[in-house]
Protein backbone atom coordinates (compact mmCIF):
# COMPACT_ATOMS: atom_id res chain seq x y z
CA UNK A 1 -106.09 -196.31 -85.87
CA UNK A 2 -102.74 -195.56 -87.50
CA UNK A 3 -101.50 -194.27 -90.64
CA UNK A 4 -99.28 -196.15 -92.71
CA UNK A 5 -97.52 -194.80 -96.00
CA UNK A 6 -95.74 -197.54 -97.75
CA UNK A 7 -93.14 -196.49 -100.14
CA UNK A 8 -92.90 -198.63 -103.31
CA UNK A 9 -89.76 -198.44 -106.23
CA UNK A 10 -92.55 -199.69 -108.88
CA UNK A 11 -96.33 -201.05 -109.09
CA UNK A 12 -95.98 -204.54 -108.53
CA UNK A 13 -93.22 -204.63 -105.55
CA UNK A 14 -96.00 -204.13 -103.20
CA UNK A 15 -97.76 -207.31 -103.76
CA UNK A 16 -94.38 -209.16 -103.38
CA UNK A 17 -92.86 -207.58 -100.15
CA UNK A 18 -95.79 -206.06 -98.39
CA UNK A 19 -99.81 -206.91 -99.53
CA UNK A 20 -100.06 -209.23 -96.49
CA UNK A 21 -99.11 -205.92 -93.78
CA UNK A 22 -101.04 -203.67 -96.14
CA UNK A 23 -104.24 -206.31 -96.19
CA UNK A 24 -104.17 -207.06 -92.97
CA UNK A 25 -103.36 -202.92 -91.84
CA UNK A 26 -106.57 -202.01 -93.99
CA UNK A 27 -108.43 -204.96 -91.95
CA UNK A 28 -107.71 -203.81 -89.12
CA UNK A 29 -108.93 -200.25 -89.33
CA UNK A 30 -105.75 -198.59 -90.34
CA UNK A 31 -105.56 -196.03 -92.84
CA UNK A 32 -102.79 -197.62 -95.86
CA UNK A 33 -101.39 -195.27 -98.01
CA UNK A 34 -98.93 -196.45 -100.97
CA UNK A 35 -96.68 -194.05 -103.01
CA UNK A 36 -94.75 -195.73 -106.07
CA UNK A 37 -91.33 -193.60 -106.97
CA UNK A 38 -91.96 -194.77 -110.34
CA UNK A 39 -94.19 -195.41 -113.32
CA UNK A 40 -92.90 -198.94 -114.06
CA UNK A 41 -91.95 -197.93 -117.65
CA UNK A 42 -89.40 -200.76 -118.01
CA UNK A 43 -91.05 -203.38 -116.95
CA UNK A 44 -92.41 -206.08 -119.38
CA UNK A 45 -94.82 -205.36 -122.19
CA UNK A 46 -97.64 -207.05 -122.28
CA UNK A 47 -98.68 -208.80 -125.45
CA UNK A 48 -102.27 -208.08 -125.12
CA UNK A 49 -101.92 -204.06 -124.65
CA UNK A 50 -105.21 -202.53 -126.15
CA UNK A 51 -104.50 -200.12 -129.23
CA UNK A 52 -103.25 -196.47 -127.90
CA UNK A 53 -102.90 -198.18 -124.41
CA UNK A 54 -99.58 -197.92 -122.98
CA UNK A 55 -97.36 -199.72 -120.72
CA UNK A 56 -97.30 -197.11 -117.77
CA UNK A 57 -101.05 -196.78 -118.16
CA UNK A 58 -101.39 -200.67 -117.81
CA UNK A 59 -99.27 -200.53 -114.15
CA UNK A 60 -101.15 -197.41 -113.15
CA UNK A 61 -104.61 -199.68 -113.35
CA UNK A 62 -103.03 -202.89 -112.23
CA UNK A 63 -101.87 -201.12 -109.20
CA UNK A 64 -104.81 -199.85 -108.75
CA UNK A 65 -106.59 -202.97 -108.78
CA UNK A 66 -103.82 -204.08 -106.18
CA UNK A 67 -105.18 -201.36 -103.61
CA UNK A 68 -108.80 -202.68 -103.93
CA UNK A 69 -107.41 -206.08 -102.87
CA UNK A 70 -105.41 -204.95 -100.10
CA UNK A 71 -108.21 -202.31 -99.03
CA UNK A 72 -105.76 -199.53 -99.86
CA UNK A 73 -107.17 -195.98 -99.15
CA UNK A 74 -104.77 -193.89 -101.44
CA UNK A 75 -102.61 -194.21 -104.44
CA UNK A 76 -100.31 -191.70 -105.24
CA UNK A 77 -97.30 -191.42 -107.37
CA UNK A 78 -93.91 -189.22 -107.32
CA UNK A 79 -93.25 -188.51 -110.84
CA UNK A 80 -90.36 -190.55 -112.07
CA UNK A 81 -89.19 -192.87 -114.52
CA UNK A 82 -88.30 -196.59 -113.95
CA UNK A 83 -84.77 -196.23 -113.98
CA UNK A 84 -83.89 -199.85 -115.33
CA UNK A 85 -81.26 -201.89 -113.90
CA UNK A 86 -78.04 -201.14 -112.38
CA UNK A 87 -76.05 -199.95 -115.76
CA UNK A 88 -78.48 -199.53 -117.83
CA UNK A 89 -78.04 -195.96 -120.21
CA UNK A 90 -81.61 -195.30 -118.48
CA UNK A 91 -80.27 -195.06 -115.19
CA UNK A 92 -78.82 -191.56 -116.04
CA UNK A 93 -82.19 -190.07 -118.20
CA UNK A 94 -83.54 -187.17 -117.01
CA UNK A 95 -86.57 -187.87 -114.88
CA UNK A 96 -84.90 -191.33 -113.71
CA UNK A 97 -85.73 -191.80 -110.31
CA UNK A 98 -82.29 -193.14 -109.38
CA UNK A 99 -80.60 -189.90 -110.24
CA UNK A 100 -83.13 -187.73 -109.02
CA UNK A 101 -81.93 -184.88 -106.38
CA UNK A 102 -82.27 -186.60 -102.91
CA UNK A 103 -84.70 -183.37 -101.07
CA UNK A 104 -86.78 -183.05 -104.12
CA UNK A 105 -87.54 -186.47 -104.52
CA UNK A 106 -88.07 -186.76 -100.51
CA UNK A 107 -90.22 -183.35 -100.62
CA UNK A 108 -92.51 -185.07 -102.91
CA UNK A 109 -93.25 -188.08 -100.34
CA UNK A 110 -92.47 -185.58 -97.49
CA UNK A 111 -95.90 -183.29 -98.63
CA UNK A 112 -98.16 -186.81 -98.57
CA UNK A 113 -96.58 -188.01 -95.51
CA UNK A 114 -98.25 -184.53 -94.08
CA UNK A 115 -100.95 -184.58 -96.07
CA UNK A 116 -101.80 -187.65 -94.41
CA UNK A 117 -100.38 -187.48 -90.89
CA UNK A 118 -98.58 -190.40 -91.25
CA UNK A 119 -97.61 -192.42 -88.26
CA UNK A 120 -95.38 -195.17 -90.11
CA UNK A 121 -93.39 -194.73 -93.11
CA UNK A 122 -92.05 -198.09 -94.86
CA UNK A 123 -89.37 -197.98 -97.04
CA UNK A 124 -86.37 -200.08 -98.38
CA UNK A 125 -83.69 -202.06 -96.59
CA UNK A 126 -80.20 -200.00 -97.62
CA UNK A 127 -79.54 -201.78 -100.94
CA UNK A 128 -83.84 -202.43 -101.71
CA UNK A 129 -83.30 -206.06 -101.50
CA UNK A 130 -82.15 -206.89 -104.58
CA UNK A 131 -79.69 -203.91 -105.77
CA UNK A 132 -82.24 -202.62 -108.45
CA UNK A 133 -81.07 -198.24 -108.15
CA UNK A 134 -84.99 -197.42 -107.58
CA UNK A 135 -84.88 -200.11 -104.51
CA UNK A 136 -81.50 -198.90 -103.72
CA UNK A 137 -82.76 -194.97 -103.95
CA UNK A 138 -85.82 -195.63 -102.04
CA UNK A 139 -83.59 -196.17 -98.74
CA UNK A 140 -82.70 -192.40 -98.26
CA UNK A 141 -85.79 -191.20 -99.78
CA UNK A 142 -87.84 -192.52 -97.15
CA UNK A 143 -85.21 -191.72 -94.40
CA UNK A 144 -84.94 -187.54 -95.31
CA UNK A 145 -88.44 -187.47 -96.37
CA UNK A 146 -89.24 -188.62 -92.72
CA UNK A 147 -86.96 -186.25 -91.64
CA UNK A 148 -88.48 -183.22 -93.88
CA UNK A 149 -92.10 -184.50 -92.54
CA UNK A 150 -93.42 -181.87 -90.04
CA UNK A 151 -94.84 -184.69 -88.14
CA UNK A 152 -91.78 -187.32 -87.98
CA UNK A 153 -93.75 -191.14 -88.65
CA UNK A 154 -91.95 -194.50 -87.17
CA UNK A 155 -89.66 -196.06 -90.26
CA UNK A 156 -89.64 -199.69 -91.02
CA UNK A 157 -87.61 -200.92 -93.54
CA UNK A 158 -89.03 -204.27 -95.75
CA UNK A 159 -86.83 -206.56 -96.46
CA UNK A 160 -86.34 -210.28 -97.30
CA UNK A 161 -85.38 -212.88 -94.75
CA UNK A 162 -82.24 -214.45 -97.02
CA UNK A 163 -82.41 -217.29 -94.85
CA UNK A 164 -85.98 -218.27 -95.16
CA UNK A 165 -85.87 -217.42 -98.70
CA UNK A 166 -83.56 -220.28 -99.58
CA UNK A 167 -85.35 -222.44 -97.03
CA UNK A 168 -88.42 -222.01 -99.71
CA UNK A 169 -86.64 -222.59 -102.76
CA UNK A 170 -85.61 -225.51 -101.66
CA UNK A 171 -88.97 -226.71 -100.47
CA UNK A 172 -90.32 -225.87 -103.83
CA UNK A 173 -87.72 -228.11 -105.67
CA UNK A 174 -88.75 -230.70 -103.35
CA UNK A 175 -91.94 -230.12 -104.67
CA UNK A 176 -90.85 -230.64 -108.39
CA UNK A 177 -90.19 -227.46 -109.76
CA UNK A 178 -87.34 -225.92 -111.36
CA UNK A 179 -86.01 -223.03 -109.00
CA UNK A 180 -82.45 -222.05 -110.05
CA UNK A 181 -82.40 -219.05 -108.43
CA UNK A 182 -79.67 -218.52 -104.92
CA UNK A 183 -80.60 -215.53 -102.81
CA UNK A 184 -77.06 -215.79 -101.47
CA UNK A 185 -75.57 -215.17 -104.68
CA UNK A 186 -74.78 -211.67 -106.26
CA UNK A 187 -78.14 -209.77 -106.89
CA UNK A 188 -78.29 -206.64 -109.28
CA UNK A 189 -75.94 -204.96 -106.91
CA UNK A 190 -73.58 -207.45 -106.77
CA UNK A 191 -74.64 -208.22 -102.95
CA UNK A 192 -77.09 -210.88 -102.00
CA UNK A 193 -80.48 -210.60 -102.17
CA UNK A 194 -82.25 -209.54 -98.34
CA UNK A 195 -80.99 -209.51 -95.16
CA UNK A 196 -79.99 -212.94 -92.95
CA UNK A 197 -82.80 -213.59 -90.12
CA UNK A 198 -80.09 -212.50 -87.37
CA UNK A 199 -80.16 -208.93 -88.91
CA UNK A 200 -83.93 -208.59 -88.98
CA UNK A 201 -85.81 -207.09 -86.13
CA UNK A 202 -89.81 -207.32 -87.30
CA UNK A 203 -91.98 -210.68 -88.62
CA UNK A 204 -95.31 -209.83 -89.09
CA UNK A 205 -97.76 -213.00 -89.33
CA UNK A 206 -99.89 -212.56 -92.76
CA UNK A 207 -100.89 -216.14 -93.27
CA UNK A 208 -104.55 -214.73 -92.96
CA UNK A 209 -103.81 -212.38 -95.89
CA UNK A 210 -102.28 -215.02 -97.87
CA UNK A 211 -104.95 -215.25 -100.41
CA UNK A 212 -104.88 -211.33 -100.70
CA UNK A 213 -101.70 -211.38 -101.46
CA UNK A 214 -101.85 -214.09 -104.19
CA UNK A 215 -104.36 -212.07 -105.12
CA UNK A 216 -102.51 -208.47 -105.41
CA UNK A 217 -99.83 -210.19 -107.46
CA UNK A 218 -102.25 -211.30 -110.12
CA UNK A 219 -103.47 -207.92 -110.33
CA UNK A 220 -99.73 -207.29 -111.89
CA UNK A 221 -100.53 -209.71 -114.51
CA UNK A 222 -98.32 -207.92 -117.02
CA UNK A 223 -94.69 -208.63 -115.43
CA UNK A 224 -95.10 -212.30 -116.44
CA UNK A 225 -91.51 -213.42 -115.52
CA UNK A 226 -91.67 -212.35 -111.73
CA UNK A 227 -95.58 -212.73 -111.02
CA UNK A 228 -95.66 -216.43 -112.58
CA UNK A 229 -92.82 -217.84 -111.06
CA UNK A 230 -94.52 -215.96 -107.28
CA UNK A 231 -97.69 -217.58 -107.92
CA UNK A 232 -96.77 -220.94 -109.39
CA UNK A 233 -95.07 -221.56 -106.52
CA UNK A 234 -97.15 -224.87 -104.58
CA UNK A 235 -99.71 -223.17 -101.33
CA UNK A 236 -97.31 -224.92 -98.65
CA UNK A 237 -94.35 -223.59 -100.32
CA UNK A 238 -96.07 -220.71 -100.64
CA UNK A 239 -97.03 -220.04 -97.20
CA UNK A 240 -93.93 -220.97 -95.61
CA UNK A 241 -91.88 -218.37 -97.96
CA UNK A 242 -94.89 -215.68 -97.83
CA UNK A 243 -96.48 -216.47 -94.57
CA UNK A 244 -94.57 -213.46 -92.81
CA UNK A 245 -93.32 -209.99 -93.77
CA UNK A 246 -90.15 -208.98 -92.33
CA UNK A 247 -88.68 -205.49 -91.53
CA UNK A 248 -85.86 -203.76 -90.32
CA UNK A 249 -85.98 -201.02 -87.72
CA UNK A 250 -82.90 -198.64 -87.55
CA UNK A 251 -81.73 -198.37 -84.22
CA UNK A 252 -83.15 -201.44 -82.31
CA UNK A 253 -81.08 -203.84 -81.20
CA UNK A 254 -81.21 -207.59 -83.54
CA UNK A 255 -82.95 -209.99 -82.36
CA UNK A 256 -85.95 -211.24 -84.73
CA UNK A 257 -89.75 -210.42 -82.47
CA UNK A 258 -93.17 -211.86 -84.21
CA UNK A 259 -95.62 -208.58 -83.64
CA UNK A 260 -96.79 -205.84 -85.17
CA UNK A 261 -95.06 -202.84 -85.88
CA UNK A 262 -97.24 -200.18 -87.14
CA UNK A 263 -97.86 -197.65 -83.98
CA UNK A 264 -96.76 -194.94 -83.94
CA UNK A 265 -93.61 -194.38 -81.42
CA UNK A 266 -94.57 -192.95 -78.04
């Protein structure tokens, strides 16, 4: 059995990128750990927030609700604010995650990863994807607080498969709906979203998980923009876009290999 600590910008990107590993981890007997960097307080407000409830509280329970799909064993959280995106005044508050000091901000993870005796650590691809600065900061967090970990764990690194990506948006305007979005075009960063297949090192098969993971991105039910358009999308669509979770592995040579990566290195 393995321990795996999955480092998340905000509640809500682990149903997108990595419920099906997470799901099908926990399945398997494998301890699942997630940490979010942030309290997703600039993400969407709900209409339907009760009186004195507030948006950070709402994420906290939805991701909450997330883990008991997935079959998480621990939530934690390091501290900081959603940063908001790139240029955003936010991104230089106090207590924004982006602009937090790189060793206390990987000392935070660094004390769960030996906490737990973690054997994999997951973070970010080197711009998080999609350029967001929380996705973008997560990269070195997870890289120095593996470093700062008195037990070093394996590092993956999620990403999106580009390529596959557009394959699915086109299959779901085939399908009739409207999908304007190009992952090849300039993402928050200015670069495009993911990484292309021949870059990717790690598929994981999680088309056993795939109703988890619909499930874990209901759970987010509050970020109504990015959850409706993931779910809305048709269950063939669906499952060839979401049917495998890709990752990046610093230091092994490309070359795409279906398996499964969470063991610890000999």
């Amino acid at each position: 059995m393995a321990t795996i600590v999955f480092l998340h910008a905000h509640p809500d990107d682990e149903a997108s990128s990595t419920s099906g590993s997470m799901t099908r981890a926990s399945q398997q007997g494998d301890r699942v750990v997630v940490v979010y960097a942030t309290n997703g307080c600039h993400g969407e407000v709900p209409e339907d927030l009760a009186e004195g409830e507030t948006l950070v509280e709402r994420r906290r329970a939805e991701a909450e609700a997330s883990a008991r799909v997935t079959g998480t064993a621990r939530v934690e959280w390091l501290g900081y604010d959603d940063s908001g995106m790139t240029g955003w005044e936010s991104n230089t508050v106090p207590g924004a995650f982006c602009s937090a000091d790189l060793d206390e901000a990987a000392g935070r993870l660094a004390r769960i990863l030996d906490e737990e005796q973690a054997d994999v650590l997951v973070g970010y691809d080197w711009h998080g994807n999609y350029g967001h600065p929380d996705h973008v900061k997560v990269h070195p967090v997870a890289y120095r607080a593996a470093q700062l970990a008195e037990r070093r764990p394996r590092v993956l690194e999620v990403t999106t498969n580009r390529d596959l990506f557009a394959r699915t948006m086109g299959a779901a305007r085939e399908a009739g709906m409207e999908m304007d979005f190009d992952p090849s075009g300039p993402a928050d960063d200015g670069n495009p979203m993911g990484t292309p297949e021949q870059e990717i090192h790690w598929a994981v098969d999680v088309t056993g998980q795939l109703v988890a993971k619909r499930e874990a991105l209901l759970c987010h039910a509050s970020q109504t923009t990015d959850i409706g358009m993931l779910t809305s999308i048709p269950a063939e669509a669906f499952e060839v876009g979401f049917g495998r979770e890709f990752y990046r592995e610093h230091g092994r040579p490309n070359g795409l290999q279906e398996g499964w990566p969470f063991t610890p290195l000999d």
